[in-house]
Protein backbone atom coordinates (compact mmCIF):
# COMPACT_ATOMS: atom_id res chain seq x y z
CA UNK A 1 -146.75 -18.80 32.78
CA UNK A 2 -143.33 -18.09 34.60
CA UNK A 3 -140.26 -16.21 33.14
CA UNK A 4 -137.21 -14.82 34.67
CA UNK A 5 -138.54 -11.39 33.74
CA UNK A 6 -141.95 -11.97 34.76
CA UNK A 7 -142.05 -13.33 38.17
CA UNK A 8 -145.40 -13.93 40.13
CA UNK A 9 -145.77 -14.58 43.80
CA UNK A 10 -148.20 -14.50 46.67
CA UNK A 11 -148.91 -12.38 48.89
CA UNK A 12 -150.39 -14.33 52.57
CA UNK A 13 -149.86 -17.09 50.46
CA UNK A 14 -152.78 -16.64 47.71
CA UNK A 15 -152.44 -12.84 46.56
CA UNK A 16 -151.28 -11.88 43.26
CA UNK A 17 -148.35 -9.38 42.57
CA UNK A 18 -146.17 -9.07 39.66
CA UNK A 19 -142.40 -7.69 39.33
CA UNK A 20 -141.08 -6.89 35.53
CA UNK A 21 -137.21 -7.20 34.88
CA UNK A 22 -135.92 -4.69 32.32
CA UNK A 23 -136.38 -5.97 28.88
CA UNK A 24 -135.92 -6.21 25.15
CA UNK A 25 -138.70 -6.46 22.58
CA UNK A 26 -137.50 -8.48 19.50
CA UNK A 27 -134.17 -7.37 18.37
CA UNK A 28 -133.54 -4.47 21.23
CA UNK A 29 -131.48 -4.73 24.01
CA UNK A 30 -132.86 -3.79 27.52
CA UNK A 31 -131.27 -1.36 29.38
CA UNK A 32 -130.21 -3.67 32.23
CA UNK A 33 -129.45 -7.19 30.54
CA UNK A 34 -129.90 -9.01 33.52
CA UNK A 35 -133.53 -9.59 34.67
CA UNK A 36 -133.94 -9.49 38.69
CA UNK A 37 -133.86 -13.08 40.21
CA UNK A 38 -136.29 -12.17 43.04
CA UNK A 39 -139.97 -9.80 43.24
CA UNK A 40 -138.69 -5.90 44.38
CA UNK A 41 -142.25 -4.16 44.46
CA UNK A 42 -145.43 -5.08 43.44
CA UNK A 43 -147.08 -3.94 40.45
CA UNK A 44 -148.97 -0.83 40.16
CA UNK A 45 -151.76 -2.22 37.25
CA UNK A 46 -153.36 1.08 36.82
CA UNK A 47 -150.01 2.88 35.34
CA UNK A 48 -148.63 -0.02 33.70
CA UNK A 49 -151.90 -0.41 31.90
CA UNK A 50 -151.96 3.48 31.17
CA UNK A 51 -148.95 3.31 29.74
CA UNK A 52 -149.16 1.04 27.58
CA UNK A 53 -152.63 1.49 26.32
CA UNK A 54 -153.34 3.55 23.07
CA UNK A 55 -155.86 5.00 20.15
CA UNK A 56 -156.13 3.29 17.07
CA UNK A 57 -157.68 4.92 14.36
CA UNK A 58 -158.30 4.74 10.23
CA UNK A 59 -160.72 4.81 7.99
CA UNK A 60 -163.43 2.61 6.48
CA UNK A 61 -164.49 2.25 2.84
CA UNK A 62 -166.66 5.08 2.88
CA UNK A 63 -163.84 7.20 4.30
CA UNK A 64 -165.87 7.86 7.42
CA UNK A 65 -163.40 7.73 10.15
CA UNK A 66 -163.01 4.37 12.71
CA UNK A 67 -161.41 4.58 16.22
CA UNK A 68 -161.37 2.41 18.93
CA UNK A 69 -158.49 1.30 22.11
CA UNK A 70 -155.91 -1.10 22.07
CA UNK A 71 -153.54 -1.98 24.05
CA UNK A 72 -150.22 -4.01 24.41
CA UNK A 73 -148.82 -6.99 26.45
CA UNK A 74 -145.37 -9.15 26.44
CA UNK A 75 -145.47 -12.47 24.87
CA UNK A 76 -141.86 -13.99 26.16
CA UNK A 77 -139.18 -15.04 23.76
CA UNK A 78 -136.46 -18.39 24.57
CA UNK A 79 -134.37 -15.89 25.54
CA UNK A 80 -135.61 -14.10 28.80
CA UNK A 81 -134.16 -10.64 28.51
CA UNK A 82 -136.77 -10.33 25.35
CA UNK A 83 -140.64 -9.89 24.69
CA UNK A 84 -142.51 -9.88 21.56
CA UNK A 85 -144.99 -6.70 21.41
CA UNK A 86 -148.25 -7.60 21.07
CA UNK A 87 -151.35 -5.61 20.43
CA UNK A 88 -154.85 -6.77 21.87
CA UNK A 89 -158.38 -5.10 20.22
CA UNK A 90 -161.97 -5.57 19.60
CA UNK A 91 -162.11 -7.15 16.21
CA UNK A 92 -164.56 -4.70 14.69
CA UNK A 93 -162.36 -1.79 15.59
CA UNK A 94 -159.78 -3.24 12.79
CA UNK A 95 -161.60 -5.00 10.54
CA UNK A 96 -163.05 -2.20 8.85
CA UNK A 97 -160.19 -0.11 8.40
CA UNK A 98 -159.30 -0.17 4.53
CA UNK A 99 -155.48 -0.32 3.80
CA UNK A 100 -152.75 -2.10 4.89
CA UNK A 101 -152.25 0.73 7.70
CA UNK A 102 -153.82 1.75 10.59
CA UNK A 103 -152.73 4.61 12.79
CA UNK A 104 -151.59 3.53 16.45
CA UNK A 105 -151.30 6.36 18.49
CA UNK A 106 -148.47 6.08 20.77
CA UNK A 107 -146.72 8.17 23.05
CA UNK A 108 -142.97 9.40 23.95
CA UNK A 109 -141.35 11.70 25.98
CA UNK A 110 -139.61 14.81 24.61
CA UNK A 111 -137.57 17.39 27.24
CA UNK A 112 -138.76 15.08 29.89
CA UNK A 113 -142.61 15.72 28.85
CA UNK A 114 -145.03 13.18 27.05
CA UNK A 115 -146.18 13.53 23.85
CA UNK A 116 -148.57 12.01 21.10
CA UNK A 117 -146.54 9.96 18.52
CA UNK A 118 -149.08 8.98 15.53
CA UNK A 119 -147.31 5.99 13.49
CA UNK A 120 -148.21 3.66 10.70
CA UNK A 121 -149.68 0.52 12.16
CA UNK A 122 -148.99 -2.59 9.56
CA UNK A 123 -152.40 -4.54 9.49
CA UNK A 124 -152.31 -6.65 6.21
CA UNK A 125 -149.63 -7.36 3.93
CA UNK A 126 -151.15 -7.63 0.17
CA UNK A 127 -154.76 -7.83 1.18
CA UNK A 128 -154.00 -10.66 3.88
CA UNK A 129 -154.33 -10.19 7.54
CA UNK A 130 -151.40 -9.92 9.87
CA UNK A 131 -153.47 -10.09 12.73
CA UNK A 132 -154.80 -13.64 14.23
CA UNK A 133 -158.84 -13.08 14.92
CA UNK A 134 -160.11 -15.25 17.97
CA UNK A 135 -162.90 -17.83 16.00
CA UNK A 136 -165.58 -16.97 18.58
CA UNK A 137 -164.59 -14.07 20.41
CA UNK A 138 -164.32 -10.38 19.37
CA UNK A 139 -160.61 -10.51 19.86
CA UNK A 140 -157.93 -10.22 17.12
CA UNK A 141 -154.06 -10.02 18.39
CA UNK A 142 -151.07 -8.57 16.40
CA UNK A 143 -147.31 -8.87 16.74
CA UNK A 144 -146.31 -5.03 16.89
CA UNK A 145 -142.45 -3.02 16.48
CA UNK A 146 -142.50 -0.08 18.39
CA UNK A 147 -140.22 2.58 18.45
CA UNK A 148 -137.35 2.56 21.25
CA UNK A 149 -138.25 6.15 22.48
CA UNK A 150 -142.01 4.76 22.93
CA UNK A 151 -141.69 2.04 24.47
CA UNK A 152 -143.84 1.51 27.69
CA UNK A 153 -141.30 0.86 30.68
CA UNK A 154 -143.01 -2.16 32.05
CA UNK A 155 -145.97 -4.62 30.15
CA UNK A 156 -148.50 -6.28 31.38
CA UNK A 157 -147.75 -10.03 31.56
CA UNK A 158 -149.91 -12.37 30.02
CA UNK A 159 -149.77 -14.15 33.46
CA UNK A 160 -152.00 -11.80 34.91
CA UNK A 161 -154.66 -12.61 32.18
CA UNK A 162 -157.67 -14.19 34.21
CA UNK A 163 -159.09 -17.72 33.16
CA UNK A 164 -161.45 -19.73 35.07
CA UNK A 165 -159.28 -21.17 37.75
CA UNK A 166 -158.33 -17.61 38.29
CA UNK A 167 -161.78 -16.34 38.51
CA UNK A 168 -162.43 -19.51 40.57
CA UNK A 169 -159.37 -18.82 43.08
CA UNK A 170 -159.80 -15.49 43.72
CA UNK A 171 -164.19 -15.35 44.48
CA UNK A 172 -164.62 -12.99 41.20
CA UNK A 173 -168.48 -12.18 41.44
CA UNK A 174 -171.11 -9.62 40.57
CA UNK A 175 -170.33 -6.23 42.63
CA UNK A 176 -166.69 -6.56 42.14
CA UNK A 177 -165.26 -3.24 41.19
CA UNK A 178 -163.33 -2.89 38.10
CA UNK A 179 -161.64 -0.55 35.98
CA UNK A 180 -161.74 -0.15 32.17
CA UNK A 181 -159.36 2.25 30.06
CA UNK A 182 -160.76 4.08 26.44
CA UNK A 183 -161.07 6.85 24.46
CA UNK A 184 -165.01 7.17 24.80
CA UNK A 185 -165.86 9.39 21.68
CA UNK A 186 -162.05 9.35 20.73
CA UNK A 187 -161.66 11.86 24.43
CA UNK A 188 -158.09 11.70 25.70
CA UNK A 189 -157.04 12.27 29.89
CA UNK A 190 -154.25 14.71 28.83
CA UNK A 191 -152.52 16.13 25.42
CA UNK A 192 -150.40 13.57 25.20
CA UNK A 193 -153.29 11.43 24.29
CA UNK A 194 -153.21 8.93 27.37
CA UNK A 195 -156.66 6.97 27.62
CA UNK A 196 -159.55 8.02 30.31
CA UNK A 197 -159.65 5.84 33.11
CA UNK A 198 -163.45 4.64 34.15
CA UNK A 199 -165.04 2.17 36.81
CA UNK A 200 -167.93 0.18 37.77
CA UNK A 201 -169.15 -3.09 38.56
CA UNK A 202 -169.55 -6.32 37.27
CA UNK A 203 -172.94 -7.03 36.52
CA UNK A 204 -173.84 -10.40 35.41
CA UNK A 205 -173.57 -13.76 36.57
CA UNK A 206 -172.54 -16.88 35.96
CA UNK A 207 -168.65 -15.60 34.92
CA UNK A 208 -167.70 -19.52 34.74
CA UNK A 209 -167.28 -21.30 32.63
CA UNK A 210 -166.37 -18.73 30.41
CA UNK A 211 -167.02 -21.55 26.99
CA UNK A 212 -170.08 -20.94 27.77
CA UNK A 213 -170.59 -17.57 29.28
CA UNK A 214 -168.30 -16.32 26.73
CA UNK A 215 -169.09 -12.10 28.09
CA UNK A 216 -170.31 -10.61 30.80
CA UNK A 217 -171.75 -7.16 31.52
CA UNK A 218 -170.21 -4.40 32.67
CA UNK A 219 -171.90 -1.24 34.59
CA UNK A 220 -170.35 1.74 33.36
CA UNK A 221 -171.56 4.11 30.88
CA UNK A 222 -169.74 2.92 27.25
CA UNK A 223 -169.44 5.35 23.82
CA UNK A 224 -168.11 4.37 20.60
CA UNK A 225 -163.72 4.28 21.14
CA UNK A 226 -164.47 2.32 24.03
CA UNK A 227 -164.11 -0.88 22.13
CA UNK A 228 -161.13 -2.84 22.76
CA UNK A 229 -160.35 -1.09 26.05
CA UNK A 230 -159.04 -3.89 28.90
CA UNK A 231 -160.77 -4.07 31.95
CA UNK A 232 -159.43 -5.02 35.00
CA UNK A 233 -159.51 -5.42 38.71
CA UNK A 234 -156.95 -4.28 41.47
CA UNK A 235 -158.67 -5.22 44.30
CA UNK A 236 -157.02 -4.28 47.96
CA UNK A 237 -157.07 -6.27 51.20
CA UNK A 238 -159.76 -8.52 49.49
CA UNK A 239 -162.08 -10.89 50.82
CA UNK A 240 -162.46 -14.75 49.16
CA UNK A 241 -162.13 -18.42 50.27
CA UNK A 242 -163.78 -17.36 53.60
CA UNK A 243 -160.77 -14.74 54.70
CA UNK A 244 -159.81 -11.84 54.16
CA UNK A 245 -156.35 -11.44 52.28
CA UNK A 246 -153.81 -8.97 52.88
CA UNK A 247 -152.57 -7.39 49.90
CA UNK A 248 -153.47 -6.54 46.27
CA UNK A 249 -155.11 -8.85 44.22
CA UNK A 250 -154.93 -8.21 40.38
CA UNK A 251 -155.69 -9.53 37.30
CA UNK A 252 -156.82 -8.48 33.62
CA UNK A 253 -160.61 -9.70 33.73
CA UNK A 254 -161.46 -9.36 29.73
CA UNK A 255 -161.82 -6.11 27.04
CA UNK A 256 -164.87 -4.05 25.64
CA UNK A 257 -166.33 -5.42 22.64
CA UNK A 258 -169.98 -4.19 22.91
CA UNK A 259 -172.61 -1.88 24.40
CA UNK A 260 -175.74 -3.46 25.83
CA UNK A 261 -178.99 -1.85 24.28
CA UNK A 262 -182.42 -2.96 24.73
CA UNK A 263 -184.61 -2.98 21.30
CA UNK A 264 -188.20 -1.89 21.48
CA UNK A 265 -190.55 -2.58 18.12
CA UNK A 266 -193.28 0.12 17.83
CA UNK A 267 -196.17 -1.03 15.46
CA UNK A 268 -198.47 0.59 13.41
CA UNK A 269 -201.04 0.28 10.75
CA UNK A 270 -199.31 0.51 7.92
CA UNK A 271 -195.49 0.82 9.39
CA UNK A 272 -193.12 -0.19 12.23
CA UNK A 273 -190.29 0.64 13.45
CA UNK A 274 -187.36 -0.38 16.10
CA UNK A 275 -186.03 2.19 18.54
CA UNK A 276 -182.67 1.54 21.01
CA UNK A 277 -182.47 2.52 24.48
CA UNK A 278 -178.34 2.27 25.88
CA UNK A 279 -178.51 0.46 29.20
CA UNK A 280 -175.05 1.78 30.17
CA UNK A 281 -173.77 -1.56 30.24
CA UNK A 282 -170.72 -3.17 28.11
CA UNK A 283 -170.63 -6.51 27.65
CA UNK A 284 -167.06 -7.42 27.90
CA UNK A 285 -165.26 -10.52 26.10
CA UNK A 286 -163.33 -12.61 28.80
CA UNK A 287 -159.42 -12.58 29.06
CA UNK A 288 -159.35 -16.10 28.00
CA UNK A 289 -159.99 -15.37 24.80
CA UNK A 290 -157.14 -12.72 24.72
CA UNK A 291 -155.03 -15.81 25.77
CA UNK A 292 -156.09 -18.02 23.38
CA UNK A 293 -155.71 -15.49 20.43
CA UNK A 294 -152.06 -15.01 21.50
CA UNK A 295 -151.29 -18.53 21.24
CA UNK A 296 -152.73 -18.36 17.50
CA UNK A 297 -149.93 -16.12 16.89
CA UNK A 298 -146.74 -18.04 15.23
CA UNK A 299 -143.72 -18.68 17.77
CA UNK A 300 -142.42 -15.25 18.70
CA UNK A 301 -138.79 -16.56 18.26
CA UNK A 302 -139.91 -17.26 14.45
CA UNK A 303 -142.49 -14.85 13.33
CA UNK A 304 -140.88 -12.02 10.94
């Protein structure tokens, strides 16, 4: 997907980079109207994705408390100065959160320092969802307002979400290195409640085709908060198609739904029972599905 304010090219002719104009989600106006025509820089993932991903918490039925990660990307509007928010998590981290509200924990600056800013988060309007759940995937999406003083400078395009021909294109395999952002056990990096940054390796194979594959596993040691996080890859001078590429190759690979446990049954007598070891794996839904629960939203020009 092209826009004037998101603009992909290639780098040697097959890398990815991205370049965001200044915009306006729904009825704000951007700061600069007029979106660059041509790339300046290429995009630095790791603090566009830091910025712009963020705790969401509430509470179930038994008022036990529910947290998990979420995070936000730009669906674009007819006009190009504009984006529609929208908010990507794990399924199960909303679902059980009684109310019409959740709590989305943003951030914004005050005296030129960052700071936690906890506000209501509209899931359901009279009982009924406002979110769009992916039918097989563990994937709902959410069209989001955000405050203007907390809005992330730059979003992640949906562009950069991988499907298979991206997968394909670029030699994704097992060993890749990748990055995930979370709150593992609802742990912050700083005060002002920015996510922890983690890495490891994919671990599974086949990737493709992801209808069928649907996850794959992901080496790095996953708590409860880590659902919903995005993983991602931002892979330098990188190697595929039987050359090596010169540049920064980068791309949102899929999002934490799951940790991988291994179930042993113990028998006895007159009793058994089940005990589960953690692997240190997550098993991560693939960014296709993020795309196709977007496009179950309504139009962005339309929805309220």
């Amino acid at each position: 997907m092209k826009t004037k304010s998101v603009m992909l090219h290639r780098l040697t002719g097959l890398v990815l980079s991205v370049v965001l104009g200044a915009i306006a989600v729904g009825g704000w106006q951007p700061q600069q109207p007029t979106p660059p025509q041509q790339p300046a820089q290429q995009t630095e993932l790791n603090t566009i994705l830091m910025e712009s991903t963020f705790r969401i918490e509430g509470k179930n039925a038994k008022g036990e408390p529910v947290y998990g990660t979420s995070f936000l990307l730009g669906r674009p509007m007819k006009d190009p100065s504009k984006l529609r928010f929208v908010l990507i998590t794990a399924a199960h981290v909303v679902e059980p959160i009684v109310g019409d509200n959740a709590v989305l924990v943003l951030r914004h600056r005050v005296s030129g320092r960052w700071e936690r800013f906890p506000v209501a988060l509209p899931i359901r309007s009279n009982n009924e969802p406002l979110y769009v759940r992916h039918a097989v995937a563990d994937i709902i999406a959410l069209y989001v307002r955000i405050p203007q003083d907390a809005v992330p400078q730059t979003l992640l395009p949906s562009a950069l979400l991988a499907d298979d021909k991206i997968l394909a294109e670029y030699g994704v395999h097992p060993g890749d290195e990748a990055m995930c952002l979370g709150f593992p056990l609802g742990a912050v990096s700083s005060e002002a409640g920015f996510p922890v940054l983690r890495s490891g390796k994919i671990a599974s194979y086949p990737l493709i085709p992801t209808d069928e594959t649907k996850t794959f596993l992901y080496d790095f040691p996953v708590f409860q908060g880590n659902s919903g996080g995005p993983v991602y890859m931002t892979s330098p001078n990188r190697v595929y198609g039987g050359a090596t590429h010169v540049g920064v190759t980068q791309m949102l690979l899929g999002i934490v739904i799951q940790e991988e446990f291994v179930t042993q049954s113990i028998k006895e007598l007159y009793s058994s029972t089940e005990r589960r070891y953690p692997l240190g794996l997550a098993i991560v839904a693939h960014a296709k599905f993020v795309q196709e629960a977007i496009a179950m939203l309504p139009d962005p020009d339309v929805a309220k």
